[in-house]
PDB file of N, CA and C in Angstrom:
ATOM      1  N   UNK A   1      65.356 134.991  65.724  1.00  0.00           N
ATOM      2  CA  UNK A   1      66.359 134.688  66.723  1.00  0.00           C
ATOM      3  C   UNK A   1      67.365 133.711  66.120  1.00  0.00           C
ATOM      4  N   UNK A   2      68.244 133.775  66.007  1.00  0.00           N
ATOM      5  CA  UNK A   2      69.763 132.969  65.976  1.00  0.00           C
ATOM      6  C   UNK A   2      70.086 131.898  66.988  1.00  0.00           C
ATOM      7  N   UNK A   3      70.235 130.710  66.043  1.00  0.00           N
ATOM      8  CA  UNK A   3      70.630 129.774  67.321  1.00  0.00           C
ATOM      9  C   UNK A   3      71.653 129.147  66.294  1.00  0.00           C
ATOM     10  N   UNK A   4      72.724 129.498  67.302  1.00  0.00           N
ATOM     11  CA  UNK A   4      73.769 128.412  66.635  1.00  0.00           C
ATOM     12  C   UNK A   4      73.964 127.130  66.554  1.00  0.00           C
ATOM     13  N   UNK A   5      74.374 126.648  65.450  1.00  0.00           N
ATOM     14  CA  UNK A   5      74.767 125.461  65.333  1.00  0.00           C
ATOM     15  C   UNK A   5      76.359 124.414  65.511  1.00  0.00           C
ATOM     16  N   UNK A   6      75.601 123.519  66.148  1.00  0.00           N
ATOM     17  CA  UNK A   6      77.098 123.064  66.332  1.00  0.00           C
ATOM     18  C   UNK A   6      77.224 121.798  65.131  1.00  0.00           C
ATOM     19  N   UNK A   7      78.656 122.098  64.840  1.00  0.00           N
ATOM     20  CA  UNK A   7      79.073 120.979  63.650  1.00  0.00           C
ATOM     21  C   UNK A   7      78.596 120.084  63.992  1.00  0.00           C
ATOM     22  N   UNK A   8      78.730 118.833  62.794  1.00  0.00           N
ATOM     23  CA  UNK A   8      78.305 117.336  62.906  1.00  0.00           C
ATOM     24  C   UNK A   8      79.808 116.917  63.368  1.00  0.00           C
ATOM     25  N   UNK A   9      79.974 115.756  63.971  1.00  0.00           N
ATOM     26  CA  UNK A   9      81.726 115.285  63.944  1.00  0.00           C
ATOM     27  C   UNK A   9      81.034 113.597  63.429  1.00  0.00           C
ATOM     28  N   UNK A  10      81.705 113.304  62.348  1.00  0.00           N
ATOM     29  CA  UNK A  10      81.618 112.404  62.151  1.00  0.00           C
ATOM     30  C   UNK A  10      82.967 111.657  62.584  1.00  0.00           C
ATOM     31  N   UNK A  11      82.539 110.218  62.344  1.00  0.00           N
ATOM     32  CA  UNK A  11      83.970 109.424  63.121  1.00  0.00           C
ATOM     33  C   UNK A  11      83.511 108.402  62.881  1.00  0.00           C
ATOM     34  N   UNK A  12      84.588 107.828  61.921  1.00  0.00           N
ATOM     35  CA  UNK A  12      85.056 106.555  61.024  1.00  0.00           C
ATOM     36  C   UNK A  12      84.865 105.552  61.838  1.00  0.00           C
ATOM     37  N   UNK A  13      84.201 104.415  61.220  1.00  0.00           N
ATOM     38  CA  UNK A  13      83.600 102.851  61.349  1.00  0.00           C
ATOM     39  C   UNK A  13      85.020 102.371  62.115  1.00  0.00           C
ATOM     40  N   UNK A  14      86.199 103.021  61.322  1.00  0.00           N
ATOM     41  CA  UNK A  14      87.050 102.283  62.092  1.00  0.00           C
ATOM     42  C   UNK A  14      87.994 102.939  63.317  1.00  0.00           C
ATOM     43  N   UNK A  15      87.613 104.289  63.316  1.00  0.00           N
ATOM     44  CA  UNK A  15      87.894 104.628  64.826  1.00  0.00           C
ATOM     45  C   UNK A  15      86.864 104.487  65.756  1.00  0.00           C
ATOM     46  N   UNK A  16      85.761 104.110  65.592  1.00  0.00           N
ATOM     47  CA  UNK A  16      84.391 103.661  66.540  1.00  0.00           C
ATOM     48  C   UNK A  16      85.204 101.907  66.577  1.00  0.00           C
ATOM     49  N   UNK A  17      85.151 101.363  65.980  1.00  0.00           N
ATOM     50  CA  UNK A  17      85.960  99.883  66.244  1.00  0.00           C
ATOM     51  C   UNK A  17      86.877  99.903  67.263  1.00  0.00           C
ATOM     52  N   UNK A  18      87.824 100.632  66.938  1.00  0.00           N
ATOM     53  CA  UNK A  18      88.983 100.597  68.431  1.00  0.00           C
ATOM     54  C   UNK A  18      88.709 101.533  69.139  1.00  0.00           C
ATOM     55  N   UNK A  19      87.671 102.343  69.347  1.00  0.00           N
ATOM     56  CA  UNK A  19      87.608 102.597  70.876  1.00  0.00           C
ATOM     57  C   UNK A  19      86.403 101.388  71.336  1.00  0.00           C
ATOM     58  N   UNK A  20      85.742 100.665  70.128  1.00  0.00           N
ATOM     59  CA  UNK A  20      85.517  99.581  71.226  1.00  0.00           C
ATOM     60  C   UNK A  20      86.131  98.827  71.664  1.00  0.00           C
ATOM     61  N   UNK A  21      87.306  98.678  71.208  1.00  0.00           N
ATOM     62  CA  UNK A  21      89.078  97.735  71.986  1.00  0.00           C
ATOM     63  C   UNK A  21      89.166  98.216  72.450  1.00  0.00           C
ATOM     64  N   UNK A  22      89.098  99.728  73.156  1.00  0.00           N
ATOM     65  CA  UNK A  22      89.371 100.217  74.035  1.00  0.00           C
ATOM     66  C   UNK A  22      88.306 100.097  75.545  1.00  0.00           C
ATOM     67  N   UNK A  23      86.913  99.892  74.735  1.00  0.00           N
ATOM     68  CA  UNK A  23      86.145  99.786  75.952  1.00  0.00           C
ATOM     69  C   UNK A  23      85.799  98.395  76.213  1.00  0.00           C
ATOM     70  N   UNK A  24      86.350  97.835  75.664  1.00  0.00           N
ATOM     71  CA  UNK A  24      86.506  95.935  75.837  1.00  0.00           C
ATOM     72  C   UNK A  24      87.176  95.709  77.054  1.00  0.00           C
ATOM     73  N   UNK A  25      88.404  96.167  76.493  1.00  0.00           N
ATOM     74  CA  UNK A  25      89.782  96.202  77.614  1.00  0.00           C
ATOM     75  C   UNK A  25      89.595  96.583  79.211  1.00  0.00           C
ATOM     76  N   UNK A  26      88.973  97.820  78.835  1.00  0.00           N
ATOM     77  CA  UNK A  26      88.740  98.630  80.261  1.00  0.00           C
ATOM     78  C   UNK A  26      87.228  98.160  80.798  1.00  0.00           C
ATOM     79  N   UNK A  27      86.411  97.179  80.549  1.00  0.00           N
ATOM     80  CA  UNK A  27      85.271  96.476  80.766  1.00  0.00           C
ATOM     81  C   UNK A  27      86.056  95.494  81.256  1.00  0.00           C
ATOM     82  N   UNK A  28      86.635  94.411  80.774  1.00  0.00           N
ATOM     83  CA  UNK A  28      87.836  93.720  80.936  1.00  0.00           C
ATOM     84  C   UNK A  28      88.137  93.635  82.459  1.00  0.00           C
ATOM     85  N   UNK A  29      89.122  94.742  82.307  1.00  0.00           N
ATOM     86  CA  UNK A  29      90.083  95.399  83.662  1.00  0.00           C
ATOM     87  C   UNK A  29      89.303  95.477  84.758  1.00  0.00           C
ATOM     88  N   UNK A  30      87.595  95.859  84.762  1.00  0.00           N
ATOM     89  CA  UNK A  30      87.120  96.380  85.942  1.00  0.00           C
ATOM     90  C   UNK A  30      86.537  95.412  86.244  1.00  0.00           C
ATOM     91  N   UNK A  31      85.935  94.465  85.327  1.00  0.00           N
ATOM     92  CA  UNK A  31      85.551  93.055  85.901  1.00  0.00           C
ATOM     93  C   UNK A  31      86.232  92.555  86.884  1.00  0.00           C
ATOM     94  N   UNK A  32      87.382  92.044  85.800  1.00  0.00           N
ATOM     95  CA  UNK A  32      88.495  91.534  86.702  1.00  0.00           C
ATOM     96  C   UNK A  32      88.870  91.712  87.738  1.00  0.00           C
ATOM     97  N   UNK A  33      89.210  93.419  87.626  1.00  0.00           N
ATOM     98  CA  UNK A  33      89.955  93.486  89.358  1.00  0.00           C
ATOM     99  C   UNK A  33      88.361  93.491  90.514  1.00  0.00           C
ATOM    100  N   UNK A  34      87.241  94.289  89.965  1.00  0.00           N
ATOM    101  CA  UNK A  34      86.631  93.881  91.179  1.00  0.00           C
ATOM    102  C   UNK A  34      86.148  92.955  91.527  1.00  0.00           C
ATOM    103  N   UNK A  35      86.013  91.532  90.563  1.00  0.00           N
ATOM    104  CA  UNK A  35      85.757  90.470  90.845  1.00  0.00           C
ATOM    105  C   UNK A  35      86.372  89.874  92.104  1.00  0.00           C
ATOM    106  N   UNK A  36      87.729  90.403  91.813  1.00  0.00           N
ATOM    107  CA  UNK A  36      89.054  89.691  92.627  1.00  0.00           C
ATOM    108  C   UNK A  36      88.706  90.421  93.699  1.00  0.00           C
ATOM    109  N   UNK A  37      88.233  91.731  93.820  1.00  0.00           N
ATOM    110  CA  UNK A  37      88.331  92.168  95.118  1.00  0.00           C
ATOM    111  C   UNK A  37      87.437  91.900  95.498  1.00  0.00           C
ATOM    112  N   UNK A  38      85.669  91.799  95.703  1.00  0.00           N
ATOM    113  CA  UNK A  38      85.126  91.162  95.944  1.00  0.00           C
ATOM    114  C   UNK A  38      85.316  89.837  96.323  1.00  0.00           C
ATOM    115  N   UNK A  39      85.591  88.853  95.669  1.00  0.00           N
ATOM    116  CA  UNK A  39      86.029  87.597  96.427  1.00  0.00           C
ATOM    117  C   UNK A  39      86.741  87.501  97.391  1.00  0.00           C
ATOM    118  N   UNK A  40      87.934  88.254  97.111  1.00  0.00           N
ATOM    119  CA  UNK A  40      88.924  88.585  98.200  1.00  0.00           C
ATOM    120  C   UNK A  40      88.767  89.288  99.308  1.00  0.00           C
ATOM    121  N   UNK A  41      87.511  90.202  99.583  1.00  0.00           N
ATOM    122  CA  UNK A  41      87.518  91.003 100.379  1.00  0.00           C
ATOM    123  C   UNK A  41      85.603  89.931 101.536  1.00  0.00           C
ATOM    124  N   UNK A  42      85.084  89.715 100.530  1.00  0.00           N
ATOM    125  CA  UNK A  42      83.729  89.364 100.965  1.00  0.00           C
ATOM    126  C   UNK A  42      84.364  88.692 102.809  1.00  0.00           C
ATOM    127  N   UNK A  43      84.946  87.336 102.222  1.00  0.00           N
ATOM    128  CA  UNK A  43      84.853  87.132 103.436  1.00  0.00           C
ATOM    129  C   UNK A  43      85.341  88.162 104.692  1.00  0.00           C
ATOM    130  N   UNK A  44      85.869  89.101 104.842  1.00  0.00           N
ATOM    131  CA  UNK A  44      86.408  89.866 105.955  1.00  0.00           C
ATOM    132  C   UNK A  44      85.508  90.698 106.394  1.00  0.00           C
ATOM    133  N   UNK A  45      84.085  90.844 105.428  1.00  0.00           N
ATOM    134  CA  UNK A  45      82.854  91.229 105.320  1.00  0.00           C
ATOM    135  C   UNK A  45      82.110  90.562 106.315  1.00  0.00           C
ATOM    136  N   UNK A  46      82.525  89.341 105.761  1.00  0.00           N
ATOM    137  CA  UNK A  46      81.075  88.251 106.614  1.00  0.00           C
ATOM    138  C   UNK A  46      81.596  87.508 107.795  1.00  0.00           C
ATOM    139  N   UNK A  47      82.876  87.386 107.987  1.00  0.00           N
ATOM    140  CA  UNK A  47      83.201  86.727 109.392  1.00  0.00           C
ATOM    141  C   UNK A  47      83.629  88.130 110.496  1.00  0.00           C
ATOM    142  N   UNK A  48      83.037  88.348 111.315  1.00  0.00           N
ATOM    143  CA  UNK A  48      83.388  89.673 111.875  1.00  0.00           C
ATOM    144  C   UNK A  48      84.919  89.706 112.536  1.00  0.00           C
ATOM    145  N   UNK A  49      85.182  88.325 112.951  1.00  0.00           N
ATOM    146  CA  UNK A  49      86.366  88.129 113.778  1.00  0.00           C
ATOM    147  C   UNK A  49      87.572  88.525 113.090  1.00  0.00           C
ATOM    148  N   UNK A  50      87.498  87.869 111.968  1.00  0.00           N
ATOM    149  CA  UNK A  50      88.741  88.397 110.921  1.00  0.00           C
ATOM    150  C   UNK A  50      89.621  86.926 111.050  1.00  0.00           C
ATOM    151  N   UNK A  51      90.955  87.270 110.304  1.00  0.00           N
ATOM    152  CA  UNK A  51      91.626  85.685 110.895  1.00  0.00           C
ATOM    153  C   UNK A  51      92.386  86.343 111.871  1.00  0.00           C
ATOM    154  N   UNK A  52      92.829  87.634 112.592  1.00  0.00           N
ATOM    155  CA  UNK A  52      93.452  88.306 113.724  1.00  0.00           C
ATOM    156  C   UNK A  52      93.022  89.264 114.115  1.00  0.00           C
ATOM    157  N   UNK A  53      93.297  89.934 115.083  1.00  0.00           N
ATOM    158  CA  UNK A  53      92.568  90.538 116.255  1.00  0.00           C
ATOM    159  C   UNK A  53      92.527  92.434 114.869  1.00  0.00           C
ATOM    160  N   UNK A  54      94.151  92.502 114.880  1.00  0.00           N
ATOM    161  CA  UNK A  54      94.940  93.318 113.557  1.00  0.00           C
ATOM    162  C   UNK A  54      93.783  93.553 112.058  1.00  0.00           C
ATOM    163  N   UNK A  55      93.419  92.545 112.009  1.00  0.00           N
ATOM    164  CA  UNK A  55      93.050  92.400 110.428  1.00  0.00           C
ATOM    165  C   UNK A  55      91.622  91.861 110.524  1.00  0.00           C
ATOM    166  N   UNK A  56      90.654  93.029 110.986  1.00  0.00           N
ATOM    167  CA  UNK A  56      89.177  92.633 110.754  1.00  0.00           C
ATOM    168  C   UNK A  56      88.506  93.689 110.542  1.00  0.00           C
ATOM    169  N   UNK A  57      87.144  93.767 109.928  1.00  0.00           N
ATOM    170  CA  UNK A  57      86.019  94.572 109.608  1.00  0.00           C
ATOM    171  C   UNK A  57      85.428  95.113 110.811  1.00  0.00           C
ATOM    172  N   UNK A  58      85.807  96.361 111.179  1.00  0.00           N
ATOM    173  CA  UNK A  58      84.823  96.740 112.120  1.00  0.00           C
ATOM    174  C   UNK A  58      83.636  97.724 112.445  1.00  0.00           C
ATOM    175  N   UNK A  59      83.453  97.947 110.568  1.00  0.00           N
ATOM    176  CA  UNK A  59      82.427  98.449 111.086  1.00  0.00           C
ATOM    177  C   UNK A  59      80.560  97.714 111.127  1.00  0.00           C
ATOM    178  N   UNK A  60      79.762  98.510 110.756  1.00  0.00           N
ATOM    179  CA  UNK A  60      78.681  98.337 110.813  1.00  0.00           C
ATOM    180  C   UNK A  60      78.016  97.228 109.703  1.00  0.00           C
ATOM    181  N   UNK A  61      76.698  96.351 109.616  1.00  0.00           N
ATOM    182  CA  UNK A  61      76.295  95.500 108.723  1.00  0.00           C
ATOM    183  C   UNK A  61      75.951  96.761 107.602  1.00  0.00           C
ATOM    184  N   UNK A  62      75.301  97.490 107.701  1.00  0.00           N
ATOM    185  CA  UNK A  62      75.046  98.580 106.869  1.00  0.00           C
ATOM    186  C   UNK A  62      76.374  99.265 105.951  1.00  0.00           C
ATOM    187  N   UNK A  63      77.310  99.388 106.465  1.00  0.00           N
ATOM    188  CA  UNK A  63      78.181  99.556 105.827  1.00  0.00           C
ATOM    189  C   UNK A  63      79.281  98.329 105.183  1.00  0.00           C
ATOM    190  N   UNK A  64      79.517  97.454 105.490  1.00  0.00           N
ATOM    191  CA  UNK A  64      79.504  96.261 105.080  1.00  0.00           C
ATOM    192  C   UNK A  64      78.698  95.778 103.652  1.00  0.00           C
ATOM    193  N   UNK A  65      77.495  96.151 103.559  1.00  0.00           N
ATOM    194  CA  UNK A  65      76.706  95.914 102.305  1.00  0.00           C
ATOM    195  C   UNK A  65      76.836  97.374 101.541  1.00  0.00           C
ATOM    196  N   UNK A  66      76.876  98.067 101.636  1.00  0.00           N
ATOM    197  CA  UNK A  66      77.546  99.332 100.874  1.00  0.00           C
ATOM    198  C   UNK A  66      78.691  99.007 100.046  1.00  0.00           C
ATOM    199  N   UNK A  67      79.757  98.645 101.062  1.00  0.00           N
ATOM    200  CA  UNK A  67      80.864  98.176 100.295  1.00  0.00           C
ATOM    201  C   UNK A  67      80.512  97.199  99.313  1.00  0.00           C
ATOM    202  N   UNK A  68      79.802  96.361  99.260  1.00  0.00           N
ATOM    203  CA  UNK A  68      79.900  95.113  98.260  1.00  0.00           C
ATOM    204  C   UNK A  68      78.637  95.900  97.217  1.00  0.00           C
ATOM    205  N   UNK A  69      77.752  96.745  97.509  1.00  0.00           N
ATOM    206  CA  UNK A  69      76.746  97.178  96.492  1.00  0.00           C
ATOM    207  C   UNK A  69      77.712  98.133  95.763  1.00  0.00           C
ATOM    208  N   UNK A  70      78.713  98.680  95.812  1.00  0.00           N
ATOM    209  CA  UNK A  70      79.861  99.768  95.574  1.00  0.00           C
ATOM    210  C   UNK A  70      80.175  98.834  94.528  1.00  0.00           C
ATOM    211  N   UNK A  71      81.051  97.700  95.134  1.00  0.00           N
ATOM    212  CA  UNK A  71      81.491  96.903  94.270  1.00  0.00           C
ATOM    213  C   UNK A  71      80.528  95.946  93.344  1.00  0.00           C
ATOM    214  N   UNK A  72      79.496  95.901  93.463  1.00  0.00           N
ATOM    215  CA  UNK A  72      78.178  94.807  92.480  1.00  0.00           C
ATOM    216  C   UNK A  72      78.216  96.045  91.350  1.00  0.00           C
ATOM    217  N   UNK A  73      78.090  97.546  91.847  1.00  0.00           N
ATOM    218  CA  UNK A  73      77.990  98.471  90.907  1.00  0.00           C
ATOM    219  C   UNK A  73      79.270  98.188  89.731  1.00  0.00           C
ATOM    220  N   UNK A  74      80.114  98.763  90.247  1.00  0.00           N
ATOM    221  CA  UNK A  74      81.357  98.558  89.381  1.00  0.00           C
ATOM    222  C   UNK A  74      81.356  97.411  88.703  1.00  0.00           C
ATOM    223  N   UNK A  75      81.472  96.044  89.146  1.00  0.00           N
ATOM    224  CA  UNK A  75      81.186  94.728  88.673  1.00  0.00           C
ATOM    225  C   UNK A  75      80.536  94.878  87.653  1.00  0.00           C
ATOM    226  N   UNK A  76      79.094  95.239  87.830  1.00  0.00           N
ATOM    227  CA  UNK A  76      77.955  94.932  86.792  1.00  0.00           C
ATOM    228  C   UNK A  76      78.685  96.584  85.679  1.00  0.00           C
ATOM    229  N   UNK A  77      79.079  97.294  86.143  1.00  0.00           N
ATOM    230  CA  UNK A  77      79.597  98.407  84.932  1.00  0.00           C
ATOM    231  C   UNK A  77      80.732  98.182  84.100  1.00  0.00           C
ATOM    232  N   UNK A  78      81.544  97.387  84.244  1.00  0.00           N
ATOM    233  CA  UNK A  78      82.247  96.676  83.760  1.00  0.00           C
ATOM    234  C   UNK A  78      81.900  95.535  82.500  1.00  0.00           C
ATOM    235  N   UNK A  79      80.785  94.842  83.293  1.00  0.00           N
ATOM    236  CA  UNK A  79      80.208  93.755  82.069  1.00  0.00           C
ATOM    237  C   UNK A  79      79.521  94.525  80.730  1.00  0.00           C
ATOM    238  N   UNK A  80      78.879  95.786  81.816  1.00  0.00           N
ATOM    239  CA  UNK A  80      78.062  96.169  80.585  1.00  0.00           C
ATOM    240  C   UNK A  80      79.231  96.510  79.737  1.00  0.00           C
ATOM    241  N   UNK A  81      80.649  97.653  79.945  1.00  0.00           N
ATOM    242  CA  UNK A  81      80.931  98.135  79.269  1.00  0.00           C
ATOM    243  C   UNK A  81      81.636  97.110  78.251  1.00  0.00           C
ATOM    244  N   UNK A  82      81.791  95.767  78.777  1.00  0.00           N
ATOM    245  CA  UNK A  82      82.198  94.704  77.828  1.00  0.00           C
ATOM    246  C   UNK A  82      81.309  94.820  76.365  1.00  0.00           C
ATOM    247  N   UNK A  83      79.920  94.207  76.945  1.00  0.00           N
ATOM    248  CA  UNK A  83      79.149  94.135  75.613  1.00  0.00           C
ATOM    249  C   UNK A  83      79.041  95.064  75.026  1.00  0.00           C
ATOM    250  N   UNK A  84      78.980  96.505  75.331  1.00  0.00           N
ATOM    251  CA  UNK A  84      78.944  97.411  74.670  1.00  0.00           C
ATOM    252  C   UNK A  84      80.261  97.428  74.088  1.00  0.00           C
ATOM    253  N   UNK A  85      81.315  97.016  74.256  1.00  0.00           N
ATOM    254  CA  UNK A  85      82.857  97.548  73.666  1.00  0.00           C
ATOM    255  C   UNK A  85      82.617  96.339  72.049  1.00  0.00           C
ATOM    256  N   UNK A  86      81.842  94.821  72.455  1.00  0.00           N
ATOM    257  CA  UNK A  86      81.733  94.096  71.593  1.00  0.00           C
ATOM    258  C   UNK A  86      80.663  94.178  70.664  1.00  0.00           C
ATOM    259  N   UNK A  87      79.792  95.048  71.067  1.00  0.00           N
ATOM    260  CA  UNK A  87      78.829  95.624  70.018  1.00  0.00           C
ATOM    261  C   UNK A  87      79.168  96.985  69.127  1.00  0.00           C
ATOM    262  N   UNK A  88      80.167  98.033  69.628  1.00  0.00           N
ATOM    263  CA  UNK A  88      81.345  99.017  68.785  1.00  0.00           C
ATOM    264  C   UNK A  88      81.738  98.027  67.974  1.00  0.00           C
ATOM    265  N   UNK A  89      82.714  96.671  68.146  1.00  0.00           N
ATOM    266  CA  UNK A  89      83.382  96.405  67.219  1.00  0.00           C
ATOM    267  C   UNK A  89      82.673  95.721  66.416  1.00  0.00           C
ATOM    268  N   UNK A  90      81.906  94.752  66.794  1.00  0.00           N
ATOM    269  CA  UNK A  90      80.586  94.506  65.452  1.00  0.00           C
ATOM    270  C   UNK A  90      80.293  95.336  65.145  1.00  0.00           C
ATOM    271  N   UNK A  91      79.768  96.077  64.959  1.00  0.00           N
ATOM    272  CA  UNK A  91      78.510  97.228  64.180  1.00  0.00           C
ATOM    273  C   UNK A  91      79.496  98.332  63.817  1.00  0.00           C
ATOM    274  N   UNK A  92      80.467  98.894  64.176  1.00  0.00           N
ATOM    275  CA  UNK A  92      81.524  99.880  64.094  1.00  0.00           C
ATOM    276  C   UNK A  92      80.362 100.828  64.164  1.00  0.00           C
ATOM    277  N   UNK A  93      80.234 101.534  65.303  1.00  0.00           N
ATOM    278  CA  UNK A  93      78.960 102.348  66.211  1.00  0.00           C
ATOM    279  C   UNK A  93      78.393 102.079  66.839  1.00  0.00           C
ATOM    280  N   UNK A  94      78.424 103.730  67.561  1.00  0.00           N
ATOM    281  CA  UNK A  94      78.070 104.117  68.691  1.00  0.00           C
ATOM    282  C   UNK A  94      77.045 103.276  68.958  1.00  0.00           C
ATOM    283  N   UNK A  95      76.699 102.688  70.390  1.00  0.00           N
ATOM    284  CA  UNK A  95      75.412 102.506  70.938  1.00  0.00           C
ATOM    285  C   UNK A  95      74.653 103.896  71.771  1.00  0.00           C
ATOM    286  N   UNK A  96      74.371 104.285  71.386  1.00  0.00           N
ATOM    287  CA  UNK A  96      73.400 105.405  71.868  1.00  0.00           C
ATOM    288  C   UNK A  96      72.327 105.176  73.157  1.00  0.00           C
ATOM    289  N   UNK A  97      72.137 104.201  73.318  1.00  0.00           N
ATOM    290  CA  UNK A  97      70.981 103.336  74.542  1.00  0.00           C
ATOM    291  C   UNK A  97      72.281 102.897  75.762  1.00  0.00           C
ATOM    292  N   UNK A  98      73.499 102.249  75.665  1.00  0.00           N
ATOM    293  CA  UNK A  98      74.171 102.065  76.353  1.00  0.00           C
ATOM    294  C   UNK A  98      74.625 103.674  77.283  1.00  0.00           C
ATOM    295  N   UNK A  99      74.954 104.561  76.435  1.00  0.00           N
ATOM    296  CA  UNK A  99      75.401 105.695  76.913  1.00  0.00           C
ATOM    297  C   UNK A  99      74.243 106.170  77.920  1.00  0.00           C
ATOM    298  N   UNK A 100      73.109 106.162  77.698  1.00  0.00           N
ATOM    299  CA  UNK A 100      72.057 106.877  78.211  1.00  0.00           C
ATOM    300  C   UNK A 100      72.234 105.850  79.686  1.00  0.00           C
ATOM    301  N   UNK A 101      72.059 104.531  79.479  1.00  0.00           N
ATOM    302  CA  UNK A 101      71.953 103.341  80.083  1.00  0.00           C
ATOM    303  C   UNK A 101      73.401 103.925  81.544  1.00  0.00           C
ATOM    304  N   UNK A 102      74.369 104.333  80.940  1.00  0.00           N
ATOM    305  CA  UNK A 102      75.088 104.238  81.503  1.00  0.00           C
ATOM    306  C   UNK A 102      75.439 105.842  82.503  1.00  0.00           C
ATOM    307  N   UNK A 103      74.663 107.040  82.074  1.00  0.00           N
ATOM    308  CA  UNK A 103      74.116 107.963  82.582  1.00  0.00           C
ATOM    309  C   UNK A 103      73.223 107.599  83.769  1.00  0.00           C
ATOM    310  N   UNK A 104      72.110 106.877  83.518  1.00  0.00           N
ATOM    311  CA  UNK A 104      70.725 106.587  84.046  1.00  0.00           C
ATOM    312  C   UNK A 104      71.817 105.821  85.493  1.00  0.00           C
ATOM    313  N   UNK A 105      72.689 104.988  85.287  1.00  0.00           N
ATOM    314  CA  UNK A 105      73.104 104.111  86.365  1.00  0.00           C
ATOM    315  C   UNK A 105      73.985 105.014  87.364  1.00  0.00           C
ATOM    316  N   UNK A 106      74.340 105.947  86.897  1.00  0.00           N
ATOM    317  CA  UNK A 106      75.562 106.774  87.329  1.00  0.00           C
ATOM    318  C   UNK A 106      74.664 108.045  88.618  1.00  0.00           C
ATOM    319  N   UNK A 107      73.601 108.275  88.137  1.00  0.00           N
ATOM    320  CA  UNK A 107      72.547 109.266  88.144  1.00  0.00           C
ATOM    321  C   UNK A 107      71.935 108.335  89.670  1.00  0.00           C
ATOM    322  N   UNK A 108      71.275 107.196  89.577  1.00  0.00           N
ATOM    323  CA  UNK A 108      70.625 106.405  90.583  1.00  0.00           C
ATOM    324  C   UNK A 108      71.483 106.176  91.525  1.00  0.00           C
ATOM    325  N   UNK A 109      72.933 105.653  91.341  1.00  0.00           N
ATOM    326  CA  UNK A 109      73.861 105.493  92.240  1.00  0.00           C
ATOM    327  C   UNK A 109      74.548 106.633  93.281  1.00  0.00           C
ATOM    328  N   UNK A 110      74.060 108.295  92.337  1.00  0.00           N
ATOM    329  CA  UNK A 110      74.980 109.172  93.545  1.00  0.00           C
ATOM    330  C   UNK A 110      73.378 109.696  93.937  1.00  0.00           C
ATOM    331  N   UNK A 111      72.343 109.742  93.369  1.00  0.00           N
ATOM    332  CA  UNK A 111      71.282 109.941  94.431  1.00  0.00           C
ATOM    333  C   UNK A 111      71.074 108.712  95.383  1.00  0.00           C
ATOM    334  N   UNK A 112      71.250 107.222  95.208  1.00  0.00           N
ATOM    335  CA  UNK A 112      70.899 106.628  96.056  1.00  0.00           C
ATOM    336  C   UNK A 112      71.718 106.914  97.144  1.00  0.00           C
ATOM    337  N   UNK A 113      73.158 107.732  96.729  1.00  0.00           N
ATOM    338  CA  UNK A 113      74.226 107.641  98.096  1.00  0.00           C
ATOM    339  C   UNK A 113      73.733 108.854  98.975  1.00  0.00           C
ATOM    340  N   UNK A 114      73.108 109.866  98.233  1.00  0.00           N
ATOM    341  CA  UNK A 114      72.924 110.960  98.679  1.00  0.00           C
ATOM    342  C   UNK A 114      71.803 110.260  99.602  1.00  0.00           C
ATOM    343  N   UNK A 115      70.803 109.710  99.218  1.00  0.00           N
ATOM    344  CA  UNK A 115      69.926 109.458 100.250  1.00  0.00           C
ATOM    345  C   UNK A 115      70.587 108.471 101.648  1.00  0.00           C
ATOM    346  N   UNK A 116      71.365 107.866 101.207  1.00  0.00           N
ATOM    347  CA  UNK A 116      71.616 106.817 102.440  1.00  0.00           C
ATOM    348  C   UNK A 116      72.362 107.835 102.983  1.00  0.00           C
ATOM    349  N   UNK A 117      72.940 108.582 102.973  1.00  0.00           N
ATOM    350  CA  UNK A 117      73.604 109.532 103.667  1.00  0.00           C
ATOM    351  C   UNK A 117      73.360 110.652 104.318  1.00  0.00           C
ATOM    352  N   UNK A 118      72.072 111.001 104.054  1.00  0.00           N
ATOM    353  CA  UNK A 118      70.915 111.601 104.764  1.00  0.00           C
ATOM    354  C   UNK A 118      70.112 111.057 105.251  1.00  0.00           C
ATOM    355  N   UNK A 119      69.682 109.747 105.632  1.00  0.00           N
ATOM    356  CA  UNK A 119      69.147 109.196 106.526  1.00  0.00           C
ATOM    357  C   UNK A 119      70.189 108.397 107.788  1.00  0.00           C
ATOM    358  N   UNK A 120      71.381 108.625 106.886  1.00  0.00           N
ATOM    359  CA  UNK A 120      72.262 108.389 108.447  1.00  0.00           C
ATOM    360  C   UNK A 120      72.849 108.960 109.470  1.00  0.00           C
ATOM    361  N   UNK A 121      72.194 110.374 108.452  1.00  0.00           N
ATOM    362  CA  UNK A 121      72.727 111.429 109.691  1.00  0.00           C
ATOM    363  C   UNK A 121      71.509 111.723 110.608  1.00  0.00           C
TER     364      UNK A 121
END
């Protein structure tokens, strides 16, 4: 039986380096902004009143912590993709455990939604 093979692709120490500038940056970026939104948003989370009648959270505590586990996700995917962008540019290569790492998180997060979303119906 015949099984084909697929090429090797190799890829230079120093194009593995800048796409870890690239995944620095964009680790970076997602920190950042959801940090900000998180901070910025938590309280409208936790005071139900709001500061106006116009501008408050109305829905449920359950959904309320969704939103911020949404955002802890992103948050914490962000940091990782930091160290991983700073371990590309040390080592110039791939982390192979991060990728999987970062499958495995992606994988838990749309089954965990799938489940909360079938027990809320």
């Amino acid at each position: 039986m015949y099984v084909a093979q697929l090429p090797e692709t190799q890829v230079s120490k120093e194009r593995v380096q800048a796409l870890g500038w690239v995944l620095l940056a964009a680790g970076g970026f997602l920190t950042v902004v959801m940090g900000t939104l998180t901070v910025g948003l938590a309280w409208l989370l936790f005071v139900p009143q709001g500061p106006s009648p116009d501008f408050r959270f109305t829905g449920t505590a359950a959904q309320g912590l969704g939103i911020l586990a949404f955002f802890a996700f992103l948050l914490s995917f962000g940091i990782a993709s930091i160290v991983a962008g700073i371990g590309q540019i040390r080592t110039g290569q791939r982390n192979q455990r991060f990728l999987g790492f970062a499958f495995l998180v992606f994988a838990v997060f749309v089954i965990a939604g799938k489940m909360a979303q079938f027990y809320n119906n």
